[in-house]
C-alpha atoms as a PDB file:
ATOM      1  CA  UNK A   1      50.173 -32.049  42.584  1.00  0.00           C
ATOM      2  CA  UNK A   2      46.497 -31.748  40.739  1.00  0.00           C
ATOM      3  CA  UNK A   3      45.153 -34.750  39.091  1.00  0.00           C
ATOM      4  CA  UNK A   4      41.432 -34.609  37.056  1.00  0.00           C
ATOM      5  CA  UNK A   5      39.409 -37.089  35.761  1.00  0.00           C
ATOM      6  CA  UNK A   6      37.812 -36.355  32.638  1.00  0.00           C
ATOM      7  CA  UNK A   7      35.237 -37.796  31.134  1.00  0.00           C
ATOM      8  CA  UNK A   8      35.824 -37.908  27.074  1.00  0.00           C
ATOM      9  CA  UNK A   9      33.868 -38.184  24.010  1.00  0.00           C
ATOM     10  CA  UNK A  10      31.013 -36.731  25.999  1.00  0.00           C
ATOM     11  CA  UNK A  11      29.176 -33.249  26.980  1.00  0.00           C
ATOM     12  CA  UNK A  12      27.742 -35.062  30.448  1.00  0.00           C
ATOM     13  CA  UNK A  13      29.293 -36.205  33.552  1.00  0.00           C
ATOM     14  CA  UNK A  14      29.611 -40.002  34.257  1.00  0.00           C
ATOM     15  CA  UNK A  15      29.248 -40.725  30.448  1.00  0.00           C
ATOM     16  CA  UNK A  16      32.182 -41.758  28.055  1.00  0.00           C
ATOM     17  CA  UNK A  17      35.217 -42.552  29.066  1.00  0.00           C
ATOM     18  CA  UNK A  18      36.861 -41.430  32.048  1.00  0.00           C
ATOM     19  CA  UNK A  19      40.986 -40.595  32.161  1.00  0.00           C
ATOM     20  CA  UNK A  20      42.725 -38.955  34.808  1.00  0.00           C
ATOM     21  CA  UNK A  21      45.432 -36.476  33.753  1.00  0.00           C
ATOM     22  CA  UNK A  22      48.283 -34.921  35.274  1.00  0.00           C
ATOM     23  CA  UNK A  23      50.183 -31.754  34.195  1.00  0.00           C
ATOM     24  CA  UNK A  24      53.622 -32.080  35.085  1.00  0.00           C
ATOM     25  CA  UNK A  25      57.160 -30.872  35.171  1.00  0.00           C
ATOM     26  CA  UNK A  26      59.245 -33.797  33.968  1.00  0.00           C
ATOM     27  CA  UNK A  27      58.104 -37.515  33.658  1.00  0.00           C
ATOM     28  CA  UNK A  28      59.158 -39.492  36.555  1.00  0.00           C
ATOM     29  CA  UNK A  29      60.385 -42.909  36.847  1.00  0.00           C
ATOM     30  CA  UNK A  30      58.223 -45.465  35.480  1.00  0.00           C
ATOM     31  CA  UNK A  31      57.042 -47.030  38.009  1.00  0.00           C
ATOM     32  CA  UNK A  32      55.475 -43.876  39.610  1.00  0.00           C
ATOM     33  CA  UNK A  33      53.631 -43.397  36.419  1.00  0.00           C
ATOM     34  CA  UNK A  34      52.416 -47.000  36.329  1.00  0.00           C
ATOM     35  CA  UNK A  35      51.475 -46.742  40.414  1.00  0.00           C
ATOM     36  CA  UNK A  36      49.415 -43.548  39.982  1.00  0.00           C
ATOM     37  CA  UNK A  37      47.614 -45.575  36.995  1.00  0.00           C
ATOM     38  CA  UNK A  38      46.718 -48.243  39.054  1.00  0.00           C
ATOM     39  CA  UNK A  39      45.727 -46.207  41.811  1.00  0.00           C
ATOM     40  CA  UNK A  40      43.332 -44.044  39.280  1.00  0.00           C
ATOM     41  CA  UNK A  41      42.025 -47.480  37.690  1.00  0.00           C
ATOM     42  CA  UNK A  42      40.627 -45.645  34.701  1.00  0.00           C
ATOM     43  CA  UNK A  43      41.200 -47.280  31.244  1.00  0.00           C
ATOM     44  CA  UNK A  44      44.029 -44.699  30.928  1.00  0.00           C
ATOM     45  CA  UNK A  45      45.403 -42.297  32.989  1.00  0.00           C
ATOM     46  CA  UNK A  46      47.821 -39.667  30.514  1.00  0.00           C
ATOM     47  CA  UNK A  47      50.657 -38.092  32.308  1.00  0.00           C
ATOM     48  CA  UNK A  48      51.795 -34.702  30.444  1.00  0.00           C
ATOM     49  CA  UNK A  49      54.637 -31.930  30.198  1.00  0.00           C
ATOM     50  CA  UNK A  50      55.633 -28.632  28.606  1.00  0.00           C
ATOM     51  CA  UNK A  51      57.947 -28.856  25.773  1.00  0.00           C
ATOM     52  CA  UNK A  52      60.602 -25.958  25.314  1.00  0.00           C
ATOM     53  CA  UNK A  53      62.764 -26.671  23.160  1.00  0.00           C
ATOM     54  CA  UNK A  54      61.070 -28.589  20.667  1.00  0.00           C
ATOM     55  CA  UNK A  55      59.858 -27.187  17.128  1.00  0.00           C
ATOM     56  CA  UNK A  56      57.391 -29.954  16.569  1.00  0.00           C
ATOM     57  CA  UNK A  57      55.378 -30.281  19.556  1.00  0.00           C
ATOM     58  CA  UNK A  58      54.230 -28.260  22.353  1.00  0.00           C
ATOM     59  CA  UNK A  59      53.969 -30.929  25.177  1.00  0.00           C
ATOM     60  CA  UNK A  60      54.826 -34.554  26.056  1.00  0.00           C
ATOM     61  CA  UNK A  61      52.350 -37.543  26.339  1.00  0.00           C
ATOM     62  CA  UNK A  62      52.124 -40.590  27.828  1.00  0.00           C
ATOM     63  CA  UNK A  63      49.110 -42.734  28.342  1.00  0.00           C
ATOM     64  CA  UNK A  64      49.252 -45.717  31.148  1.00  0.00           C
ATOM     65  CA  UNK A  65      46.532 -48.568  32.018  1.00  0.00           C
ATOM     66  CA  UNK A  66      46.064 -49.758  35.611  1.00  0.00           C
ATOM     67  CA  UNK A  67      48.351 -52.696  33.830  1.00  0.00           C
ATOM     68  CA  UNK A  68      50.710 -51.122  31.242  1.00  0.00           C
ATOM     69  CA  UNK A  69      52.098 -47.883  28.839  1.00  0.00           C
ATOM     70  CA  UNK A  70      50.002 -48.149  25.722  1.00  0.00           C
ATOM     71  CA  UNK A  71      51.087 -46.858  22.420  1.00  0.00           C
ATOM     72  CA  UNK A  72      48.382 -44.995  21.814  1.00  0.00           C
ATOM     73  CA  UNK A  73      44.709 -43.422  23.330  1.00  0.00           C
ATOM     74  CA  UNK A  74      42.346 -41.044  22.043  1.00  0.00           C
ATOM     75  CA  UNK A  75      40.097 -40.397  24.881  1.00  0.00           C
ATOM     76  CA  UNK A  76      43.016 -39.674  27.120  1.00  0.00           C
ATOM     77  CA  UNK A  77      44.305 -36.933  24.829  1.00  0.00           C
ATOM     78  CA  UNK A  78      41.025 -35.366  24.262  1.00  0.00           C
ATOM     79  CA  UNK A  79      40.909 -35.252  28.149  1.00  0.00           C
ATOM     80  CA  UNK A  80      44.573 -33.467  28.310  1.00  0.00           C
ATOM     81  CA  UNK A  81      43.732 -31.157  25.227  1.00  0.00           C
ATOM     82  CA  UNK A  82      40.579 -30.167  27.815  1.00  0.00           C
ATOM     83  CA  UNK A  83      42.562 -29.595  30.640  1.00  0.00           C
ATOM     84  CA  UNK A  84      45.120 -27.431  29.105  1.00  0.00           C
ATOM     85  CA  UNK A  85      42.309 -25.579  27.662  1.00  0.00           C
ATOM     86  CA  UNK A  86      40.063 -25.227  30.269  1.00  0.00           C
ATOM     87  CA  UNK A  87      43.156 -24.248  33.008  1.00  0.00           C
ATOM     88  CA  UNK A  88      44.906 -22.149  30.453  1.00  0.00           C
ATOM     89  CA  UNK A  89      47.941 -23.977  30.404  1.00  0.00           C
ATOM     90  CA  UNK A  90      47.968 -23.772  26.246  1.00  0.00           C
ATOM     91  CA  UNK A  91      45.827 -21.784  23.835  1.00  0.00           C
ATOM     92  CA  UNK A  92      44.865 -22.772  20.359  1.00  0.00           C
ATOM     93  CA  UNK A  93      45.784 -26.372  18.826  1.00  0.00           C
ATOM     94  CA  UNK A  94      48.362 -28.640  20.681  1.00  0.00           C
ATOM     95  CA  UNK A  95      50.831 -30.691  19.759  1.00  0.00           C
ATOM     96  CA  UNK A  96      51.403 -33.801  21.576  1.00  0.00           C
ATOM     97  CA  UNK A  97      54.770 -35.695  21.145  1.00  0.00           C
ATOM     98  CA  UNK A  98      53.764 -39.428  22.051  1.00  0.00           C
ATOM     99  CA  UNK A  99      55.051 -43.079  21.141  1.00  0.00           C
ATOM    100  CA  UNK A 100      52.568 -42.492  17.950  1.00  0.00           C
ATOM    101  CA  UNK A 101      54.309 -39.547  16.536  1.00  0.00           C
ATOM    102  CA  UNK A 102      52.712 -35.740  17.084  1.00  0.00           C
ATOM    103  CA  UNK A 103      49.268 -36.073  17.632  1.00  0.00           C
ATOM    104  CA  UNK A 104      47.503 -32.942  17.183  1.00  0.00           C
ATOM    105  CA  UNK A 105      44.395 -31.852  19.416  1.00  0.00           C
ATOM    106  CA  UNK A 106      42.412 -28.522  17.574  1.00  0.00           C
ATOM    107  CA  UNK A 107      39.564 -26.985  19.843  1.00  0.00           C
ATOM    108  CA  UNK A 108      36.362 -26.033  17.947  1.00  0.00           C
ATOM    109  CA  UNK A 109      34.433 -22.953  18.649  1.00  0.00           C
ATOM    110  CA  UNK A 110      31.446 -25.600  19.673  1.00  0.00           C
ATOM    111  CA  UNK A 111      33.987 -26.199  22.852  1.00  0.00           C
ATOM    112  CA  UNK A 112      34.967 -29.766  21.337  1.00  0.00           C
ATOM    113  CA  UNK A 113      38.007 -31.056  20.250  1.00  0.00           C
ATOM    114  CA  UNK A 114      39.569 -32.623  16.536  1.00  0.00           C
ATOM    115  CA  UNK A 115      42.340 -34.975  17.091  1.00  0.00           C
ATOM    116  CA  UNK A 116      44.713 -35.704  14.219  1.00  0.00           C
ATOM    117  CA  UNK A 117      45.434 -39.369  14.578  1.00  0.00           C
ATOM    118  CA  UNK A 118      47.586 -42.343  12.268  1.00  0.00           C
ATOM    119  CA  UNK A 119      44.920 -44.289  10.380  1.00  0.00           C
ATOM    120  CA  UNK A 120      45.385 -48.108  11.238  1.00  0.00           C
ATOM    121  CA  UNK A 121      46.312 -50.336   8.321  1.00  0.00           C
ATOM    122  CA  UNK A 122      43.637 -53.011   8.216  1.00  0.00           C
ATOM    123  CA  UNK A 123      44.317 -56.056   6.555  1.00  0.00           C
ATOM    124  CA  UNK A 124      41.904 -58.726   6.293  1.00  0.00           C
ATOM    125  CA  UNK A 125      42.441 -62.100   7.796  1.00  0.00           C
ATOM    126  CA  UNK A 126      40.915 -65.171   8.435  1.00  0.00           C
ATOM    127  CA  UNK A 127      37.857 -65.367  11.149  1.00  0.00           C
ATOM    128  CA  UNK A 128      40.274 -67.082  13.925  1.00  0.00           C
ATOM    129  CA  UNK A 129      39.284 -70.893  15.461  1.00  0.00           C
ATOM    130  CA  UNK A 130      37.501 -70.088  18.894  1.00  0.00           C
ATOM    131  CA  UNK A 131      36.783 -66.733  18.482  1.00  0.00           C
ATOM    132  CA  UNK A 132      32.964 -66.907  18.123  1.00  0.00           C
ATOM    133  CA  UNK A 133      33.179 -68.841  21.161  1.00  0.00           C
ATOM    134  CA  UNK A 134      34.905 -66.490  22.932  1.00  0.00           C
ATOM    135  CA  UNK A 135      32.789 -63.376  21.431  1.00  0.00           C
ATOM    136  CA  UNK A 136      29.854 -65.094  21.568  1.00  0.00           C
ATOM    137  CA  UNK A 137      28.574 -64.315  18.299  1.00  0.00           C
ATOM    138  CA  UNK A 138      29.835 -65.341  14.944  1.00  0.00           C
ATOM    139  CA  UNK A 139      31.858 -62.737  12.995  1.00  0.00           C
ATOM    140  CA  UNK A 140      31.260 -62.173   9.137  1.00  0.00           C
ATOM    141  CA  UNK A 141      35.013 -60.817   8.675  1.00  0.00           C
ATOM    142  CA  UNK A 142      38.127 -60.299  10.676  1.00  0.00           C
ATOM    143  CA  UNK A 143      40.770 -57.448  10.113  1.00  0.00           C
ATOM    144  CA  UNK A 144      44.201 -56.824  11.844  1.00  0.00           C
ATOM    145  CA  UNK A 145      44.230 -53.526  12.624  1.00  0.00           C
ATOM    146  CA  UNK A 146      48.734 -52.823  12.323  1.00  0.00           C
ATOM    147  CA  UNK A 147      50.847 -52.629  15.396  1.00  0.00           C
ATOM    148  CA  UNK A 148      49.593 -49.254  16.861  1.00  0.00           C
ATOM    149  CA  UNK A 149      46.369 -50.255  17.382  1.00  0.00           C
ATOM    150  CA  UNK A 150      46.641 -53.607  18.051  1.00  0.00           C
ATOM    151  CA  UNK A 151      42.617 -55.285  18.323  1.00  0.00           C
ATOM    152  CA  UNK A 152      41.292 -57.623  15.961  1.00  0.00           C
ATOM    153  CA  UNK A 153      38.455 -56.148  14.226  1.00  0.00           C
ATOM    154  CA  UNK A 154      35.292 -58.192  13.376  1.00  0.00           C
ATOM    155  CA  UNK A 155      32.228 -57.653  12.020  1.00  0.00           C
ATOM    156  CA  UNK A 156      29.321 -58.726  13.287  1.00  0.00           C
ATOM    157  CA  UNK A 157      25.753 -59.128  11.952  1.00  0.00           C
ATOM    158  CA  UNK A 158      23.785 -56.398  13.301  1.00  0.00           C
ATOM    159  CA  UNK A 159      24.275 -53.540  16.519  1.00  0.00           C
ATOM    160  CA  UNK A 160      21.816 -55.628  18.605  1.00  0.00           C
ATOM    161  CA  UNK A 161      24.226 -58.185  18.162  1.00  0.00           C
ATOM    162  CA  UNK A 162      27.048 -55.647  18.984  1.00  0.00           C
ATOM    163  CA  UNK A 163      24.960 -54.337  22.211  1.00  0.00           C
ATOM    164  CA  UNK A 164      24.104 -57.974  23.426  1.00  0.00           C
ATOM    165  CA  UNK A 165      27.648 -59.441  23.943  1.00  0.00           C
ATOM    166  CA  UNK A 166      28.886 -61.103  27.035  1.00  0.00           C
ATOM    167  CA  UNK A 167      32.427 -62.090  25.961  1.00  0.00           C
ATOM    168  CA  UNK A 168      34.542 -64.666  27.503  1.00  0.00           C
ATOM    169  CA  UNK A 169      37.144 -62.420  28.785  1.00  0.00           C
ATOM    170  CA  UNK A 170      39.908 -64.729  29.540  1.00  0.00           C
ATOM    171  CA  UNK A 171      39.919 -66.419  26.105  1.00  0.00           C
ATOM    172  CA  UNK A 172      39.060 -63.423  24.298  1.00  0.00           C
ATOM    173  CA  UNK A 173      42.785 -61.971  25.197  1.00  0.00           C
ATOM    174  CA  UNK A 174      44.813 -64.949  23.172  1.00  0.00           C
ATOM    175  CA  UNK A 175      43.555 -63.266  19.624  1.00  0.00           C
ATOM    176  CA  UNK A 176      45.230 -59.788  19.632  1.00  0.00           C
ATOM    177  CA  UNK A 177      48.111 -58.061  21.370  1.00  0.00           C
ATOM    178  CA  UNK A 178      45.503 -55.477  23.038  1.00  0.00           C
ATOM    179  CA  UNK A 179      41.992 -57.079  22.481  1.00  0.00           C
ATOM    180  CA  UNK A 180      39.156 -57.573  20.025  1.00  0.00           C
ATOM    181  CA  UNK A 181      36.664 -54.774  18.121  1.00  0.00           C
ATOM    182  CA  UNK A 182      33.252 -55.728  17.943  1.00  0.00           C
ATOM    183  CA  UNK A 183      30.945 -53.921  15.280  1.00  0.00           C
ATOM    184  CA  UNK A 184      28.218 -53.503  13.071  1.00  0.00           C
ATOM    185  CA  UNK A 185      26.440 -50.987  10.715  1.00  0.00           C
ATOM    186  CA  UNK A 186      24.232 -48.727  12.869  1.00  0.00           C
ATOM    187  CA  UNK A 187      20.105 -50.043  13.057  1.00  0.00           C
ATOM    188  CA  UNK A 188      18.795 -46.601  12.545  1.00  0.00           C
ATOM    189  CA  UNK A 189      21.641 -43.900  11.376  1.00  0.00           C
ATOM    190  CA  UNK A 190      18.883 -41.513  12.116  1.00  0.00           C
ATOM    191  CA  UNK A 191      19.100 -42.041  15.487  1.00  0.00           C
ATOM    192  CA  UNK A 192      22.689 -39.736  15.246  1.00  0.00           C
ATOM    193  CA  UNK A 193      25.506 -42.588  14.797  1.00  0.00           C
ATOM    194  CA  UNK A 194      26.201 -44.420  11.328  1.00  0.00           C
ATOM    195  CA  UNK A 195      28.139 -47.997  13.016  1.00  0.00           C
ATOM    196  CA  UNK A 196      28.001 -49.191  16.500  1.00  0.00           C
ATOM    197  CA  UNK A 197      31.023 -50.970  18.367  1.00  0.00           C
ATOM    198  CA  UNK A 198      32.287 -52.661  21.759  1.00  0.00           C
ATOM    199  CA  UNK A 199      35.568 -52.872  22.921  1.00  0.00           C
ATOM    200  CA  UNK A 200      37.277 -55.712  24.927  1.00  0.00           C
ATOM    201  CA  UNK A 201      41.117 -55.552  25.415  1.00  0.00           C
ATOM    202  CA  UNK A 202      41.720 -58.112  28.754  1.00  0.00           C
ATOM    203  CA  UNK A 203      45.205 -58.027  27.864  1.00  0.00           C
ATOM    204  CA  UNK A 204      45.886 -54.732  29.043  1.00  0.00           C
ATOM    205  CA  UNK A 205      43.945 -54.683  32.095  1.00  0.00           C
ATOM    206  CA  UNK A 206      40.807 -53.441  30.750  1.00  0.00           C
ATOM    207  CA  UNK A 207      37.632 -55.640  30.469  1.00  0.00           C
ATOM    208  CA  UNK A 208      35.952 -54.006  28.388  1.00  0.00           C
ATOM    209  CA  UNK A 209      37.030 -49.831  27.350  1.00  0.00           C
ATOM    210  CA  UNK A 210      34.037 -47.773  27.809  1.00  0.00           C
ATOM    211  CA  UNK A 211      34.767 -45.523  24.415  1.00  0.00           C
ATOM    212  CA  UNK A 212      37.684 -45.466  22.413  1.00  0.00           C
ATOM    213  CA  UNK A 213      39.995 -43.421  20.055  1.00  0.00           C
ATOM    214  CA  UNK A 214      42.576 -45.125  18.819  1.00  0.00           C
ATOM    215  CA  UNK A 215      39.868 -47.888  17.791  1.00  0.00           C
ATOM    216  CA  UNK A 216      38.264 -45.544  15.824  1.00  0.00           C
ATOM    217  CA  UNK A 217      41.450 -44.703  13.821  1.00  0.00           C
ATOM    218  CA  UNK A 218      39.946 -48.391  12.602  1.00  0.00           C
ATOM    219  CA  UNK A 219      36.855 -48.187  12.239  1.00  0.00           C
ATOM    220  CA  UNK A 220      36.712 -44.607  10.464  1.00  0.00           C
ATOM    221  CA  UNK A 221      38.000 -46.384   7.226  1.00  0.00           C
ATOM    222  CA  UNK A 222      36.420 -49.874   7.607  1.00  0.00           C
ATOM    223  CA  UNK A 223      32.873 -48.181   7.647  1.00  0.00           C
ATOM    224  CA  UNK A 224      34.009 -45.264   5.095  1.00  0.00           C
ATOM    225  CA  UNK A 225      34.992 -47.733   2.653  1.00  0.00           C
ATOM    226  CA  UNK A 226      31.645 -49.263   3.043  1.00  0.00           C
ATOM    227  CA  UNK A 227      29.249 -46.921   3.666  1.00  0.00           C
ATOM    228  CA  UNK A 228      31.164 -44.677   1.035  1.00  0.00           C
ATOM    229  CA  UNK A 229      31.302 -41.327   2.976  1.00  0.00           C
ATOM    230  CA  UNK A 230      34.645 -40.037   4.698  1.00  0.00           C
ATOM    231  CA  UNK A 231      32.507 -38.237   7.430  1.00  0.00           C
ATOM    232  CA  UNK A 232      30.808 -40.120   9.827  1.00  0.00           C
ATOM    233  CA  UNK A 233      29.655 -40.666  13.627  1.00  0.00           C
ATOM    234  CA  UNK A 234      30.507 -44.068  15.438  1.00  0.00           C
ATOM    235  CA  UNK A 235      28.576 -44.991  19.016  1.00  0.00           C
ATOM    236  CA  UNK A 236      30.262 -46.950  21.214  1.00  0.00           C
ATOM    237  CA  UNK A 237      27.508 -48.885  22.691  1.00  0.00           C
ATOM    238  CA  UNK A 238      29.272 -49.736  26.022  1.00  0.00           C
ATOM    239  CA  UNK A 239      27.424 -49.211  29.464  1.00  0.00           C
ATOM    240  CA  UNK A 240      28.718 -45.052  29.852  1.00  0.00           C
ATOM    241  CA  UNK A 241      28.462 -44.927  25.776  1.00  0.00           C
ATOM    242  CA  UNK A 242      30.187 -42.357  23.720  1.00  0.00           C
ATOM    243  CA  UNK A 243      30.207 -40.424  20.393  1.00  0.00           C
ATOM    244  CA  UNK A 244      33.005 -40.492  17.932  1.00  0.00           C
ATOM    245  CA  UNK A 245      33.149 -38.109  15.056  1.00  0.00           C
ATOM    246  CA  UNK A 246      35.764 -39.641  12.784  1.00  0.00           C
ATOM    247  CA  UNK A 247      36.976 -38.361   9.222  1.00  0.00           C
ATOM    248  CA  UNK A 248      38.839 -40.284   7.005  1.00  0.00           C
ATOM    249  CA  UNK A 249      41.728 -38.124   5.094  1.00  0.00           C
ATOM    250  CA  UNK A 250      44.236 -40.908   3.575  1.00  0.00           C
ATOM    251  CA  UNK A 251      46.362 -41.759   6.238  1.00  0.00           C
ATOM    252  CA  UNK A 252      45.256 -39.713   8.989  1.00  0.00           C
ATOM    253  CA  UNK A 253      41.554 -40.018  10.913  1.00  0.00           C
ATOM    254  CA  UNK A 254      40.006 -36.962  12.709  1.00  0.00           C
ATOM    255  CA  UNK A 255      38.418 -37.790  15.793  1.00  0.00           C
ATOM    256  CA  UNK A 256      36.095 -35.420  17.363  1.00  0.00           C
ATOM    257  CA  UNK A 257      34.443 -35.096  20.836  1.00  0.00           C
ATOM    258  CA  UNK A 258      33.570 -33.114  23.312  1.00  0.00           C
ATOM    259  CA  UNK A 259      34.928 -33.581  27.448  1.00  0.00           C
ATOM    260  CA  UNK A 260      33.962 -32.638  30.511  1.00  0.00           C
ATOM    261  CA  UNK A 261      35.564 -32.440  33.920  1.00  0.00           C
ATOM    262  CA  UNK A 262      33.969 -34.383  36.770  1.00  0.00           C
ATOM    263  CA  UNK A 263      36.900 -34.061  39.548  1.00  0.00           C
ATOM    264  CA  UNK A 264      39.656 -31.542  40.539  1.00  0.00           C
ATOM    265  CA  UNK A 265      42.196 -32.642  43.020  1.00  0.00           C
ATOM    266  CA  UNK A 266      45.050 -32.797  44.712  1.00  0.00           C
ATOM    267  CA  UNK A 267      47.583 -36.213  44.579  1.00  0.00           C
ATOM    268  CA  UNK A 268      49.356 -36.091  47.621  1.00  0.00           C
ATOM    269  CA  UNK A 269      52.109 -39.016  46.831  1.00  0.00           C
ATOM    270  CA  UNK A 270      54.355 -36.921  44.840  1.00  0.00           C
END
C-alpha cells in the first residue's frame, strides 16, 4: 500500500505542513485509520477513496491526528488534491466528500491548488480569565470561531508578539474544543503576507500545527473585514512557516497553496 508525506502550503521540502496520505480502496475500520495516524505523527494524516456512484463528489476524505478524526483540514486536502494530481489518479478539480460537506480542490496552471472551504462564523466573546496566562501575552479581542473549526481566535498586539509566544500548553487546551488562534496584522505587508498567526490545539494531540487551513477559513474574514480587501495572504509564523492565500466570497473562503512531495513509500501493515 503507498503512503506520501506531503508537505502543504509550500513550494520547498521540509517547509509547511507535512500530511501523509493514502489512496485507497474502501476505508477500513477505525482503528486502522487512527493507528496509521499515530504511526505517521504528522498533524494530519488524510486517508482517501474513489467515489462511483456519487453525483456530488469524486472521492472520499477523512483527515486523522496522531490523537483523533477531525472535522476538518486544509493542508491535508491540498496534500491529497497533489497526489491525485501528480500520480494521475484524477484530472481537473476534485471533489472531496468529508464531515464538512464537498470540499472542492481546483489546480492552477501555476501548479498550486484553490480549495473551496465553509467560512467559520466568528462571534465575538469575552477575552476568557487565564488565558493571557496561558498565551502569554494579553489578547485585545476574542472570537469563537463555530463548531467546524473549533479554536478561539484572539488578537494580539503586534506579529512580534505573534512570533514570540511560548504558550502554556496544558492550560491552553481548557479554552476551545481544538485549541487557540494567535494573530496580528502583518509588520511589513510588503514583505508578501498581510496578518501573521500561530496555532496551538493540545487538545487534539498537536502542540502547536505548523500551518493551517481550516484556521484560515477564520482568519480570511476577521482580517478582510478589517483590512477591507477580500484577497489577501496570511503567514503562519510557526518554525516550518507557510503561506495562505485566502479569499473571502460570503460564506465560502478560497485557500490557495502550493505542495510538494518529500516521501514515496510503501506501508507494509495493510
Amino acid at each position: 500500500m503507498r503512503i506520501r508525506i506531503v508537505d502543504a502550503f509550500t513550494d520547498r521540502p521540509f517547509r509547511g505542513n507535512p500530511a501523509g496520505v493514502l489512496l485507497l480502496d474502501a476505508f477500513p475500520a477505525d482503528d486502522w485509520l487512527q493507528n496509521v495516524a499515530m504511526e505517521v505523527n504528522h498533524a494530519e494524516t488524510a486517508f482517501a477513496h474513489r467515489l462511483t456512484d456519487d453525483a456530488h463528489a469524486d472521492w472520499a476524505l477523512r483527515w486523522f491526528t496522531p490523537a483523533a478524526e477531525v472535522a476538518m483540514c486544509g493542508h491535508a486536502t491540498l496534500a491529497t488534491a497533489h497526489v491525485l494530481r501528480t500520480t494521475g489518479a484524477h484530472e481537473g478539480p476534485v471533489r472531496f466528500a468529508t464531515r464538512s460537506g464537498v470540499l472542492v480542490a481546483t489546480p492552477q496552471e501555476d501548479g498550486s491548488f484553490v480549495l473551496d472551504f465553509p467560512t467559520a462564523p466568528l462571534t465575538a466573546s469575552a477575552i476568557p480569565d487565564g488565558v493571557a496566562e496561558a498565551l502569554g501575552a494579553q489578547p485585545l479581542s476574542a472570537y469563537d470561531t463555530g463548531p467546524n473549526v473549533g479554536d478561539l481566535l484572539v488578537e494580539l498586539a503586534d506579529e512580534k508578539t505573534v512570533r514570540s509566544l511560548a504558550p502554556d500548553l496544558k492550560s491552553l487546551g481548557a479554552y476551545s474544543e481544538r485549541g487557540v488562534i494567535a494573530t496580528a496584522r502583518a509588520e511589513d505587508p510588503s514583505q508578501g503576507h498581510d496578518y501573521v498567526s500561530r496555532c496551538f490545539f493540545p487538545n487534539i494531540g498537536i502542540d502547536e500545527d505548523p500551518v493551517t487551513g481550516s484556521a484560515h477559513t477564520a482568519l480570511a474574514p476577521f482580517w478582510s473585514e478589517r483590512l477591507g480587501r477580500a484577497a489577501l495572504t496570511g503567514l503562519q509564523a510557526s518554525r516550518r512557516s507557510g503561506l495562505v492565500r485566502t479569499e473571502v466570497r460570503g460564506d465560502r473562503t478560497l485557500l490557495g497553496g502550493r505542495a510538494v512531495t518529500v516521501i514515496d513509500g510503501e506501508l507494509l501493515a495493510g
